[in-house]
Structure formats: C-alpha cells, structure tokens
PDB file of N, CA and C in Angstrom:
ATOM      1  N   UNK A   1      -7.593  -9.552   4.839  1.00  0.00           N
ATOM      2  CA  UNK A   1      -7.594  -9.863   3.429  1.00  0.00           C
ATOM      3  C   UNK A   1      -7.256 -11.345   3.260  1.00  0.00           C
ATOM      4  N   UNK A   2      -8.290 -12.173   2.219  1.00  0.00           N
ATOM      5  CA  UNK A   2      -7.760 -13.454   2.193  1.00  0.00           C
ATOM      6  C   UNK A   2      -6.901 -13.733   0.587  1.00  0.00           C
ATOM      7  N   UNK A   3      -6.344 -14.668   0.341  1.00  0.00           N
ATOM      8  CA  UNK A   3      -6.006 -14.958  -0.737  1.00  0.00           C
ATOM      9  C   UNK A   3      -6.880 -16.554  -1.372  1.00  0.00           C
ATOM     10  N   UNK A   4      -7.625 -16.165  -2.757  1.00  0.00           N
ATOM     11  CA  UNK A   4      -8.318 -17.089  -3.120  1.00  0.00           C
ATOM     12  C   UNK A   4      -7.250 -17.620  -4.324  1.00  0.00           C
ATOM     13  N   UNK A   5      -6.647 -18.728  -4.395  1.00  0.00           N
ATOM     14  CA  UNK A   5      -6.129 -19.471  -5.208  1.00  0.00           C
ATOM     15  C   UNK A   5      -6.072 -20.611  -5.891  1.00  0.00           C
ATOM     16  N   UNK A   6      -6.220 -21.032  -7.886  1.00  0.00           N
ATOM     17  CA  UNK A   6      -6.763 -22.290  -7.773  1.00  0.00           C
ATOM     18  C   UNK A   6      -6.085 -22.556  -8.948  1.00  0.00           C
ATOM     19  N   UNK A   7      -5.334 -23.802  -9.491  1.00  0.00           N
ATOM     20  CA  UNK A   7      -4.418 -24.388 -10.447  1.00  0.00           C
ATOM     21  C   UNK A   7      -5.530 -24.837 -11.115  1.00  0.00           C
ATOM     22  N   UNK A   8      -6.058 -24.214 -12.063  1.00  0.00           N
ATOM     23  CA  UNK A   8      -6.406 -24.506 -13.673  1.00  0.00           C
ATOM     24  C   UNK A   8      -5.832 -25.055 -14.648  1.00  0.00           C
ATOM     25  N   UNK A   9      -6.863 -26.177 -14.961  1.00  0.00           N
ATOM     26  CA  UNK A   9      -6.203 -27.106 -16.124  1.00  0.00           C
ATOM     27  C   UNK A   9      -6.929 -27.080 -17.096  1.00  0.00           C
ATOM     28  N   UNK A  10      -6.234 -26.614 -18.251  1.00  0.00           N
ATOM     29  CA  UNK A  10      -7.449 -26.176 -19.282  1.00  0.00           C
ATOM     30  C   UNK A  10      -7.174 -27.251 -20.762  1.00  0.00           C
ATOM     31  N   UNK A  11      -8.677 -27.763 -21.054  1.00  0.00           N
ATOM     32  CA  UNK A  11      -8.448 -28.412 -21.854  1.00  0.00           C
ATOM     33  C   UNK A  11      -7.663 -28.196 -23.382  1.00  0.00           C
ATOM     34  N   UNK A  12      -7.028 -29.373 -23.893  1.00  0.00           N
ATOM     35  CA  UNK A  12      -5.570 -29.443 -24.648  1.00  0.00           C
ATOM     36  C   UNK A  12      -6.428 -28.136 -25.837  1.00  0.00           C
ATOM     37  N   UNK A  13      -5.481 -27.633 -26.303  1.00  0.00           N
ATOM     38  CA  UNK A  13      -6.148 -26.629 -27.464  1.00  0.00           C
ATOM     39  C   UNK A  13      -6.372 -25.686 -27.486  1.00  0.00           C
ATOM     40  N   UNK A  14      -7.121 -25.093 -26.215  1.00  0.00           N
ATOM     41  CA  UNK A  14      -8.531 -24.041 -26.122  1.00  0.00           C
ATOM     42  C   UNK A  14      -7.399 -23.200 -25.243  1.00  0.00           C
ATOM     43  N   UNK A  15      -6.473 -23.253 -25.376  1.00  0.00           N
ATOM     44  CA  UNK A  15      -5.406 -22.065 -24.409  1.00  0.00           C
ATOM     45  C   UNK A  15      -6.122 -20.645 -24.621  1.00  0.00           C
ATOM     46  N   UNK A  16      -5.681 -19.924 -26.141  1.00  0.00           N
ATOM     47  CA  UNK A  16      -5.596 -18.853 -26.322  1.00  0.00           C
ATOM     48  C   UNK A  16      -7.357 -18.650 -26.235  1.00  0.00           C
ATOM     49  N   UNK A  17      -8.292 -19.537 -26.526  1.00  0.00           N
ATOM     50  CA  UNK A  17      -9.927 -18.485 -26.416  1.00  0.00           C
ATOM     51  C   UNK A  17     -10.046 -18.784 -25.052  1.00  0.00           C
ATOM     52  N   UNK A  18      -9.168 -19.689 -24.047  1.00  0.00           N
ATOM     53  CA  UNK A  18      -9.825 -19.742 -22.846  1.00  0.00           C
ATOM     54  C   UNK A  18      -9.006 -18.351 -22.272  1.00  0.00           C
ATOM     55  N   UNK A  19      -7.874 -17.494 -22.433  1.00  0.00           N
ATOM     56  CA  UNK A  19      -7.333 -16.431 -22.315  1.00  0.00           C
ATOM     57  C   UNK A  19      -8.341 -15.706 -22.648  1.00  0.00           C
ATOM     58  N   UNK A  20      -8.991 -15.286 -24.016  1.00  0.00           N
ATOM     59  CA  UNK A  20      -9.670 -14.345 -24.406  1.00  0.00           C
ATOM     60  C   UNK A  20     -10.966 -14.496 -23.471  1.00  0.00           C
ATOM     61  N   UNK A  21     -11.296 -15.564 -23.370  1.00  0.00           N
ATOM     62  CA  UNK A  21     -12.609 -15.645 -22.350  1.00  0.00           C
ATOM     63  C   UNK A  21     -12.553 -15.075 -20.893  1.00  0.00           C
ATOM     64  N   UNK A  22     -11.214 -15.636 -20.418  1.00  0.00           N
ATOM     65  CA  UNK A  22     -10.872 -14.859 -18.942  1.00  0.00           C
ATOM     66  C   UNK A  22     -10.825 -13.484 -19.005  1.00  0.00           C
ATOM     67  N   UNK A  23     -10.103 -12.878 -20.120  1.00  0.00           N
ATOM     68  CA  UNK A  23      -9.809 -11.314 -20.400  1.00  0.00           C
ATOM     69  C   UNK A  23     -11.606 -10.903 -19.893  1.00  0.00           C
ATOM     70  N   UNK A  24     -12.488 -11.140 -21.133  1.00  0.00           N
ATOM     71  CA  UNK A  24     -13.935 -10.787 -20.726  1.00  0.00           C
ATOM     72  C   UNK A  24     -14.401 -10.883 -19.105  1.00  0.00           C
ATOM     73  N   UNK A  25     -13.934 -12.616 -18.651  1.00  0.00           N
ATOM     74  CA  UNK A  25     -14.553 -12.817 -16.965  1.00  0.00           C
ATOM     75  C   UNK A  25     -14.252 -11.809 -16.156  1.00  0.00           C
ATOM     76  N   UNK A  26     -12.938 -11.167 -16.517  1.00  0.00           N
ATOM     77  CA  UNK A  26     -12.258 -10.350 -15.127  1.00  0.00           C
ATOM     78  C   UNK A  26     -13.196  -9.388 -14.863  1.00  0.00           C
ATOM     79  N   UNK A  27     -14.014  -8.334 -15.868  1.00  0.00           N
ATOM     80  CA  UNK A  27     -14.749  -7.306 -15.754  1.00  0.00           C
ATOM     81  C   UNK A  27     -15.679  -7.815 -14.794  1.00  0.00           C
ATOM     82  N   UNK A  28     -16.242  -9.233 -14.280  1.00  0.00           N
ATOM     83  CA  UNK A  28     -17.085  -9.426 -13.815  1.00  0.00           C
ATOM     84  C   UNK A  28     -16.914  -9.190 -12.583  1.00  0.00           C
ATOM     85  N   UNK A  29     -15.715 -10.312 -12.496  1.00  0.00           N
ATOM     86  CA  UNK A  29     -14.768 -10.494 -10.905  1.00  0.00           C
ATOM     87  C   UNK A  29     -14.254  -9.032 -10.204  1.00  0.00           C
ATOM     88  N   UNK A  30     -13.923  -8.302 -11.026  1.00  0.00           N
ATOM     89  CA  UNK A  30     -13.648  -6.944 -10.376  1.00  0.00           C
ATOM     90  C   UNK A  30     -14.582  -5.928 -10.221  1.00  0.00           C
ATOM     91  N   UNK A  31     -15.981  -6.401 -10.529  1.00  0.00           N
ATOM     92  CA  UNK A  31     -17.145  -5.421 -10.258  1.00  0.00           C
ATOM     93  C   UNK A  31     -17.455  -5.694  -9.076  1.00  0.00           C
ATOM     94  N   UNK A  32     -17.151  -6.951  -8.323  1.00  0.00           N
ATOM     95  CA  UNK A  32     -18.005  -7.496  -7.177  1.00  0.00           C
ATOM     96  C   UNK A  32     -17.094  -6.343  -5.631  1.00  0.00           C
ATOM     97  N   UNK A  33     -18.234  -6.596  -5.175  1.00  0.00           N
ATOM     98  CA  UNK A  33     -17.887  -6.232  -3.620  1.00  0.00           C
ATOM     99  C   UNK A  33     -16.980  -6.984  -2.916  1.00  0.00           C
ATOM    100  N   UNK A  34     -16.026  -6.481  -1.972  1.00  0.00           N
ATOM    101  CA  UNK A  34     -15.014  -7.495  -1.467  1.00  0.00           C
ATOM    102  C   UNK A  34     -13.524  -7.159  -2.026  1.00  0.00           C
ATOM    103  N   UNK A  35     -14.302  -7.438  -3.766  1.00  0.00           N
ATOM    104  CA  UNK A  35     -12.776  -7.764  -4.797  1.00  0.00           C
ATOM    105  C   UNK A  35     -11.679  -6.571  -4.229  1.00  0.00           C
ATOM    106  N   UNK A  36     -10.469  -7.355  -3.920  1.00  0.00           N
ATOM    107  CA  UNK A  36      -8.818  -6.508  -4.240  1.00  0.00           C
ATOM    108  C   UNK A  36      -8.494  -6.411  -5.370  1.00  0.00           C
ATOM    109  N   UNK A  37      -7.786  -7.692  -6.352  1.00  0.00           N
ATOM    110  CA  UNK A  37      -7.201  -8.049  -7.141  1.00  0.00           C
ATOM    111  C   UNK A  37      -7.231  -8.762  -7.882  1.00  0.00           C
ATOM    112  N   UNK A  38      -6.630  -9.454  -8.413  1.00  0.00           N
ATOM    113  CA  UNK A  38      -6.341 -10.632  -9.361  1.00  0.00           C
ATOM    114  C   UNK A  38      -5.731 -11.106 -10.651  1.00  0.00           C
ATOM    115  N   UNK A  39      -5.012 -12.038 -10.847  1.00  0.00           N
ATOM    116  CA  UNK A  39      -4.167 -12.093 -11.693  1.00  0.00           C
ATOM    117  C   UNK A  39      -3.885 -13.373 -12.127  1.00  0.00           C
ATOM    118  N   UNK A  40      -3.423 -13.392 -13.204  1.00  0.00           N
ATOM    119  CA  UNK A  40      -3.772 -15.046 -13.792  1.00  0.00           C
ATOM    120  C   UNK A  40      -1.963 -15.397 -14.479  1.00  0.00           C
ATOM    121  N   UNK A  41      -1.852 -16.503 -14.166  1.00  0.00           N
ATOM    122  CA  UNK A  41      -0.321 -17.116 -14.226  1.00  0.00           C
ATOM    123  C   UNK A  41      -0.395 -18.094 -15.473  1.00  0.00           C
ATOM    124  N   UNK A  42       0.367 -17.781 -16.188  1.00  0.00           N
ATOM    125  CA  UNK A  42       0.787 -19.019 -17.265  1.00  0.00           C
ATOM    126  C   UNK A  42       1.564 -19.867 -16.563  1.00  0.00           C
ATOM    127  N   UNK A  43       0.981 -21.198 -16.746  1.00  0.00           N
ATOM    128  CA  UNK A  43       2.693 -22.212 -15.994  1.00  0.00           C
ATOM    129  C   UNK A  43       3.486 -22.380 -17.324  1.00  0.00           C
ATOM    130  N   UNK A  44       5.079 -22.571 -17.153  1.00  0.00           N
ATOM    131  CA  UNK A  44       5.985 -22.515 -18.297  1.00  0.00           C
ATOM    132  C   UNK A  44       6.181 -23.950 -18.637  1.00  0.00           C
ATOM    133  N   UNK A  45       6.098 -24.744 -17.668  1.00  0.00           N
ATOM    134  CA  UNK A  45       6.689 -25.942 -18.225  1.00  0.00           C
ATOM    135  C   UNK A  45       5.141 -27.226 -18.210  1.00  0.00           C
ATOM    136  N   UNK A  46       4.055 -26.633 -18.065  1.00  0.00           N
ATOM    137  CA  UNK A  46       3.072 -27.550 -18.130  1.00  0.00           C
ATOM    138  C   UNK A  46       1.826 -26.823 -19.677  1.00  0.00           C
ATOM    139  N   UNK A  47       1.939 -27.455 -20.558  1.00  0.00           N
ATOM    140  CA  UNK A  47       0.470 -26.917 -21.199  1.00  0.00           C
ATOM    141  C   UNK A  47      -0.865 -26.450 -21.006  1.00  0.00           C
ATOM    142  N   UNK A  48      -1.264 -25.810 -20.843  1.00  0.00           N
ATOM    143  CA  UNK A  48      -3.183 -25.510 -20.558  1.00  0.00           C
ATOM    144  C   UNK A  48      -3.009 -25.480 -19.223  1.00  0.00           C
ATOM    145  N   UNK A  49      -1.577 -25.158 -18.428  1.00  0.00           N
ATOM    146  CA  UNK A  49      -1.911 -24.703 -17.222  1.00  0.00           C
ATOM    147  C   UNK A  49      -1.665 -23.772 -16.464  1.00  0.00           C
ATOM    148  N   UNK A  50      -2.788 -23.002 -15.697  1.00  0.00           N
ATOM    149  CA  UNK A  50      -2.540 -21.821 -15.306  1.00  0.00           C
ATOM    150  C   UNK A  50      -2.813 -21.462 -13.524  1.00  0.00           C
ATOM    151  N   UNK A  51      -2.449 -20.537 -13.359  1.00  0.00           N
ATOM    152  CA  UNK A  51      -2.841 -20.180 -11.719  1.00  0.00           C
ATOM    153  C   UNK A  51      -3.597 -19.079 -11.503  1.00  0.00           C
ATOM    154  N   UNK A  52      -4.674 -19.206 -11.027  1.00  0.00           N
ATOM    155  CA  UNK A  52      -5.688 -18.226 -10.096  1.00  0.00           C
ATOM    156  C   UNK A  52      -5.288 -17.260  -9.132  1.00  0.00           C
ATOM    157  N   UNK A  53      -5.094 -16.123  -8.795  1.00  0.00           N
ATOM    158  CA  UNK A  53      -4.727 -15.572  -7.361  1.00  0.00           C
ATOM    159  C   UNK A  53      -5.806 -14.639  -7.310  1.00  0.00           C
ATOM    160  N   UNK A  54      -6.890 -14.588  -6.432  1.00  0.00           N
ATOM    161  CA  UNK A  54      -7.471 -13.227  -6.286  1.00  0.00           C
ATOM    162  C   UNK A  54      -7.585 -12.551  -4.959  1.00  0.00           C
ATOM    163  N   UNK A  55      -7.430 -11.650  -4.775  1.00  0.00           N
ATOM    164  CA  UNK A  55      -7.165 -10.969  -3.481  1.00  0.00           C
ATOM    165  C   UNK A  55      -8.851 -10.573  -3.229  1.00  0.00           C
ATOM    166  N   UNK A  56      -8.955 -10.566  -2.046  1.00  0.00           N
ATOM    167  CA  UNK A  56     -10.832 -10.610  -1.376  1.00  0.00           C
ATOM    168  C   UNK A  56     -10.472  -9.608   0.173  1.00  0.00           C
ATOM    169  N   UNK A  57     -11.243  -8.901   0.065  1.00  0.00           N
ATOM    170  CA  UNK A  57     -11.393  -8.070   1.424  1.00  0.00           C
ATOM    171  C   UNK A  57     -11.486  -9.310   2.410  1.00  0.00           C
ATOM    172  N   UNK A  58     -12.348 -10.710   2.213  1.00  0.00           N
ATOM    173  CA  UNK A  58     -12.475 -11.350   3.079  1.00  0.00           C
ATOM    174  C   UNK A  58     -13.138 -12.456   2.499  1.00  0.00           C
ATOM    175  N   UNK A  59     -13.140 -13.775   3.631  1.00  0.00           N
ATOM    176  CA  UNK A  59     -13.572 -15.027   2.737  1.00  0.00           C
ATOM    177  C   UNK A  59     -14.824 -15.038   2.121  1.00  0.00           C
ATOM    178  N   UNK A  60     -15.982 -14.327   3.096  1.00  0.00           N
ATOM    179  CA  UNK A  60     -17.285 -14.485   2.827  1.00  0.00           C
ATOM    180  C   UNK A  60     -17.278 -13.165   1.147  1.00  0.00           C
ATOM    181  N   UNK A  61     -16.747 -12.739   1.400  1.00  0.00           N
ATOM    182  CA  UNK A  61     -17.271 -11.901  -0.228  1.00  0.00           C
ATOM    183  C   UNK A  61     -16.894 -12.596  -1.633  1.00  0.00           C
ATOM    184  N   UNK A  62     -16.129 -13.407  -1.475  1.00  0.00           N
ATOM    185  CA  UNK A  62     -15.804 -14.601  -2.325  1.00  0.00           C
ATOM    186  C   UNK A  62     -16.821 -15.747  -2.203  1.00  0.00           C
ATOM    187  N   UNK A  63     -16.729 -16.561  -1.530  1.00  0.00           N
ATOM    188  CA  UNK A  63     -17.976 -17.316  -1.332  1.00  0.00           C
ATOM    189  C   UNK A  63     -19.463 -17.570  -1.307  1.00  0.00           C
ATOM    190  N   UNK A  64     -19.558 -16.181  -0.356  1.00  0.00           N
ATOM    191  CA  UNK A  64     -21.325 -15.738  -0.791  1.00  0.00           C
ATOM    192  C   UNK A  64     -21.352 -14.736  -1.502  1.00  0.00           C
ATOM    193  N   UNK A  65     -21.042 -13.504  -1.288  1.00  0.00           N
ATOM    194  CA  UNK A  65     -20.854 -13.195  -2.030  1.00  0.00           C
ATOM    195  C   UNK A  65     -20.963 -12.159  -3.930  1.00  0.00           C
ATOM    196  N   UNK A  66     -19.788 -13.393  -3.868  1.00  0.00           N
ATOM    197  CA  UNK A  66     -19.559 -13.679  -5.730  1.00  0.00           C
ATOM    198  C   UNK A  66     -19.989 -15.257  -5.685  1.00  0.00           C
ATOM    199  N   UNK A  67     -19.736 -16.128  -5.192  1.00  0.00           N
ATOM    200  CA  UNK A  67     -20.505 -17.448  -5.735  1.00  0.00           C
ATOM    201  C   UNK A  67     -22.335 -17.492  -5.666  1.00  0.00           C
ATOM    202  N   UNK A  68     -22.562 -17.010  -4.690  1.00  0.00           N
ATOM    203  CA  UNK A  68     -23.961 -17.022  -4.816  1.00  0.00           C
ATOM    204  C   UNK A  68     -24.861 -15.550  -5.646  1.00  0.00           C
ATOM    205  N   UNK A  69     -23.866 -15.059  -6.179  1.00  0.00           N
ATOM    206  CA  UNK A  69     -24.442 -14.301  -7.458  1.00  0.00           C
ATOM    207  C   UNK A  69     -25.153 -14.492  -8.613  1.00  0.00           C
ATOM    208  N   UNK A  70     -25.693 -13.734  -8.992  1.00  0.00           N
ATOM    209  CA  UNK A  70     -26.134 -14.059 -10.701  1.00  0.00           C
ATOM    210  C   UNK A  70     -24.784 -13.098 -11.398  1.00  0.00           C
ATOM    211  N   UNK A  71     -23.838 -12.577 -11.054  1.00  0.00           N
ATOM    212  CA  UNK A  71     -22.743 -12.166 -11.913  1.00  0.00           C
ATOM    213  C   UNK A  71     -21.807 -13.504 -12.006  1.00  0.00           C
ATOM    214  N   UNK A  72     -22.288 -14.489 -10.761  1.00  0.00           N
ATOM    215  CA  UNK A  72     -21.433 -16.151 -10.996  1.00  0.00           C
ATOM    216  C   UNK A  72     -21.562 -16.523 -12.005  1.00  0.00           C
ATOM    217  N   UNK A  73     -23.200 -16.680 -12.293  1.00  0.00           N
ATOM    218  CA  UNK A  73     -23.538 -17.555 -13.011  1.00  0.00           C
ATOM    219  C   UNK A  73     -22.811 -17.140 -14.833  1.00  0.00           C
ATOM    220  N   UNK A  74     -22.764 -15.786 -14.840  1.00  0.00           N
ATOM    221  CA  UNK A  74     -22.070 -15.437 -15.983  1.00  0.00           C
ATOM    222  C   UNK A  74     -20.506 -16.165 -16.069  1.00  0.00           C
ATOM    223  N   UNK A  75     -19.670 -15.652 -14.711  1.00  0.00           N
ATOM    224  CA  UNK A  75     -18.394 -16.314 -15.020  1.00  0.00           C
ATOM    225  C   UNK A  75     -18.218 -17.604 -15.592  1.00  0.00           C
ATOM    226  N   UNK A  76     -19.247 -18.444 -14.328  1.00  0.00           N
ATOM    227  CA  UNK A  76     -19.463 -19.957 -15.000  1.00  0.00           C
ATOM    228  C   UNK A  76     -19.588 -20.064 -16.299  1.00  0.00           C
ATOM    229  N   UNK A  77     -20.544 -19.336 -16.659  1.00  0.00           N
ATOM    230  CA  UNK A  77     -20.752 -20.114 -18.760  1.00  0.00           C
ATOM    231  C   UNK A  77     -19.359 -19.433 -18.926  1.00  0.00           C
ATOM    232  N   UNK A  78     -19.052 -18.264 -19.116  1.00  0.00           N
ATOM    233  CA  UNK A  78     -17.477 -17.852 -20.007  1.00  0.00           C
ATOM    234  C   UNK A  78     -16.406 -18.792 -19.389  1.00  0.00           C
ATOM    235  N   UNK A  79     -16.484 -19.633 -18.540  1.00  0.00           N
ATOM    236  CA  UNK A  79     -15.005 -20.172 -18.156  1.00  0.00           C
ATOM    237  C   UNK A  79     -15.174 -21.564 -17.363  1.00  0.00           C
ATOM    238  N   UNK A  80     -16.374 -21.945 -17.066  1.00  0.00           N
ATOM    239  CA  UNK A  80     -16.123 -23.634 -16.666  1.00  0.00           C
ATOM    240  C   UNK A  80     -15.997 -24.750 -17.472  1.00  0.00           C
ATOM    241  N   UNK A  81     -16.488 -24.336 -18.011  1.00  0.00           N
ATOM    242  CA  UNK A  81     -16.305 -25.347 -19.646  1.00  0.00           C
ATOM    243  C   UNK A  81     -15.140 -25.336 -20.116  1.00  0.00           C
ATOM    244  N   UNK A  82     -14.067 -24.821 -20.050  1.00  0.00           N
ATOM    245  CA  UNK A  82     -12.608 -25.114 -20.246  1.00  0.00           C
ATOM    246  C   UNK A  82     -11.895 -26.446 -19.485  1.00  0.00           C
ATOM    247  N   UNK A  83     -12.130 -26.005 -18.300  1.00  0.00           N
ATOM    248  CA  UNK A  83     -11.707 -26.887 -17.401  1.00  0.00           C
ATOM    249  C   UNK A  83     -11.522 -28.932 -17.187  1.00  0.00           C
ATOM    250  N   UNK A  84     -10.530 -29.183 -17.436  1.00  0.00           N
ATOM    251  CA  UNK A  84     -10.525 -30.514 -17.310  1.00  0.00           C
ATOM    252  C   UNK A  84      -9.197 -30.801 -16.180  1.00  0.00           C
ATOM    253  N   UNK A  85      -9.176 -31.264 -15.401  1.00  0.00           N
ATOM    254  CA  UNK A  85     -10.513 -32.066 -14.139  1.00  0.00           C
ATOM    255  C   UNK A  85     -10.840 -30.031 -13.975  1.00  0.00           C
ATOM    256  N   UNK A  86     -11.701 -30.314 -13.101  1.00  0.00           N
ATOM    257  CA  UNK A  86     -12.335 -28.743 -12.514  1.00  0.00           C
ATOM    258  C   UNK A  86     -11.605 -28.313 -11.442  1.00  0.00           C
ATOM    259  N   UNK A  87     -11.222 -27.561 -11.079  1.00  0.00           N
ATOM    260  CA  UNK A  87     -10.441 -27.021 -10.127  1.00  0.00           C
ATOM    261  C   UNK A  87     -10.459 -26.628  -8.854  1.00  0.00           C
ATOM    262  N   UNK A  88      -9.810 -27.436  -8.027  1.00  0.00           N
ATOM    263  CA  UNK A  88      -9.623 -27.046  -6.346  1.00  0.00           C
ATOM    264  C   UNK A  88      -9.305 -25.829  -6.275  1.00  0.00           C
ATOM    265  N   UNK A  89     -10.551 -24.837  -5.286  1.00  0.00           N
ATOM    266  CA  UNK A  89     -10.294 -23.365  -5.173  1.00  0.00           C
ATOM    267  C   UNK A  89     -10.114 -23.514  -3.768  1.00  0.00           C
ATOM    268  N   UNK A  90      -8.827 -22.581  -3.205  1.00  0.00           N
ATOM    269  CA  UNK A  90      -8.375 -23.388  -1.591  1.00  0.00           C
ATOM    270  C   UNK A  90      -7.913 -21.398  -1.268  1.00  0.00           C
ATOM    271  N   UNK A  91      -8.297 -20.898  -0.023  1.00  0.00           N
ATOM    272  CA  UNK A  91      -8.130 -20.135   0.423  1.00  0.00           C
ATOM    273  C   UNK A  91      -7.297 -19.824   1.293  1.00  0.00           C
ATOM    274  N   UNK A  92      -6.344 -18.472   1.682  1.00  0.00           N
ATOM    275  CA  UNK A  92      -5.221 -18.650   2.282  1.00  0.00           C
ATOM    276  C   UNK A  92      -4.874 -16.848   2.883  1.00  0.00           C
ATOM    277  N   UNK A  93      -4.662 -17.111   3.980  1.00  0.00           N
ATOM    278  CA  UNK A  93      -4.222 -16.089   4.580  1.00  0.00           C
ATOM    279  C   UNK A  93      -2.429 -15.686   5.368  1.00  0.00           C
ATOM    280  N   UNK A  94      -2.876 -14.453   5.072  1.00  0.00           N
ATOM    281  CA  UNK A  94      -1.310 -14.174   5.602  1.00  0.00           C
ATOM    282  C   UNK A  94      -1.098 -14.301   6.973  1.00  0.00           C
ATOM    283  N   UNK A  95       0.230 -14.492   7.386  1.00  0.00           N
ATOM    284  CA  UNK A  95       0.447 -14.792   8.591  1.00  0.00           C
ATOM    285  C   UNK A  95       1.760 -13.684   8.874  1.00  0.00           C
ATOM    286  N   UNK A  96       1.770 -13.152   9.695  1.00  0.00           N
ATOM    287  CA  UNK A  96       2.152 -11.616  10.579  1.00  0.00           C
ATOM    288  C   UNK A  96       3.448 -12.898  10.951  1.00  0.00           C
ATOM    289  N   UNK A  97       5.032 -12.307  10.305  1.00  0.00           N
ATOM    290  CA  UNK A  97       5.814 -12.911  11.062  1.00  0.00           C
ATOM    291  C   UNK A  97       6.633 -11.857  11.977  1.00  0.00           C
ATOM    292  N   UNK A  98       6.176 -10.845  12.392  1.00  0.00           N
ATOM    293  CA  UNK A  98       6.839  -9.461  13.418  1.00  0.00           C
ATOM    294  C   UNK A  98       6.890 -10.240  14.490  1.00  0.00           C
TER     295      UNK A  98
END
C-alpha cells in the first residue's frame, strides 16, 4: 500500500465551494480501482490550506491508473482551478520497523 500525499493551496476566498467541490470529487476518487482511502485536512494556522492523504493499493493505480483516466479528467475541472501555486503530489511508503 502506498500513501499519495499533497499540500493544497487554495486560492484566497474560494475555501468553502472549493470544500463543496472536493465533497462531489471524492465520489470519483473512490470509484477507481486501487483506491483505499482518503481524507482531506484543514491546516489551522494557514488560510486556503489543506492536506491530501489517499491510501492506493499501489503506486501504479494512482498514476496510471486514475491519472490517465477520463474519471481524471472530471476531477481536474471540479478541483484544479482552485489551486494557487498547483500542488506537489509526492508518494510515500511505510517502512516495517519489527
């Protein structure tokens, strides 16, 4: 299982419809093959900023996928257009400390 994670900066204003817009994206993200999880973070002490976590059976079902989908291309219009700068999506796995 990998962990896909990415610090969203959402332009000044558009907080609460870029919330309502994600509410809609998730149905997308959790239809796909691969998908575990996912969950979205308010930061407390920064404005319009939030955190990404989605859990993926594995890297390639994230990448190819859901990015090379036409269910992408939906997420994209409901939620890239928020974004100011656009967001580093950086992948991460657990490490077995037994």
């Amino acid at each position: 299982m990998i962990l896909e994670a990415a610090i969203l900066q959402v332009k000044p204003g558009m907080e609460k419809e870029y919330e309502n817009a994600f509410c809609k994206a998730s149905t997308i993200i959790s239809s796909m093959k691969g998908y575990v999880s996912h969950e979205l973070q308010r930061c407390m002490e920064v404005d319009g900023k939030y955190l990404l976590l989605v859990q993926w059976e594995n890297l390639e079902d994230h990448t190819v996928g859901f990015r090379q989908s036409t269910e992408y291309q939906a997420w994209k219009s409901l939620l890239h257009h928020f974004y100011d700068p656009f967001p580093i999506v950086e992948h991460f796995e657990k490490i077995n400390l037994d």
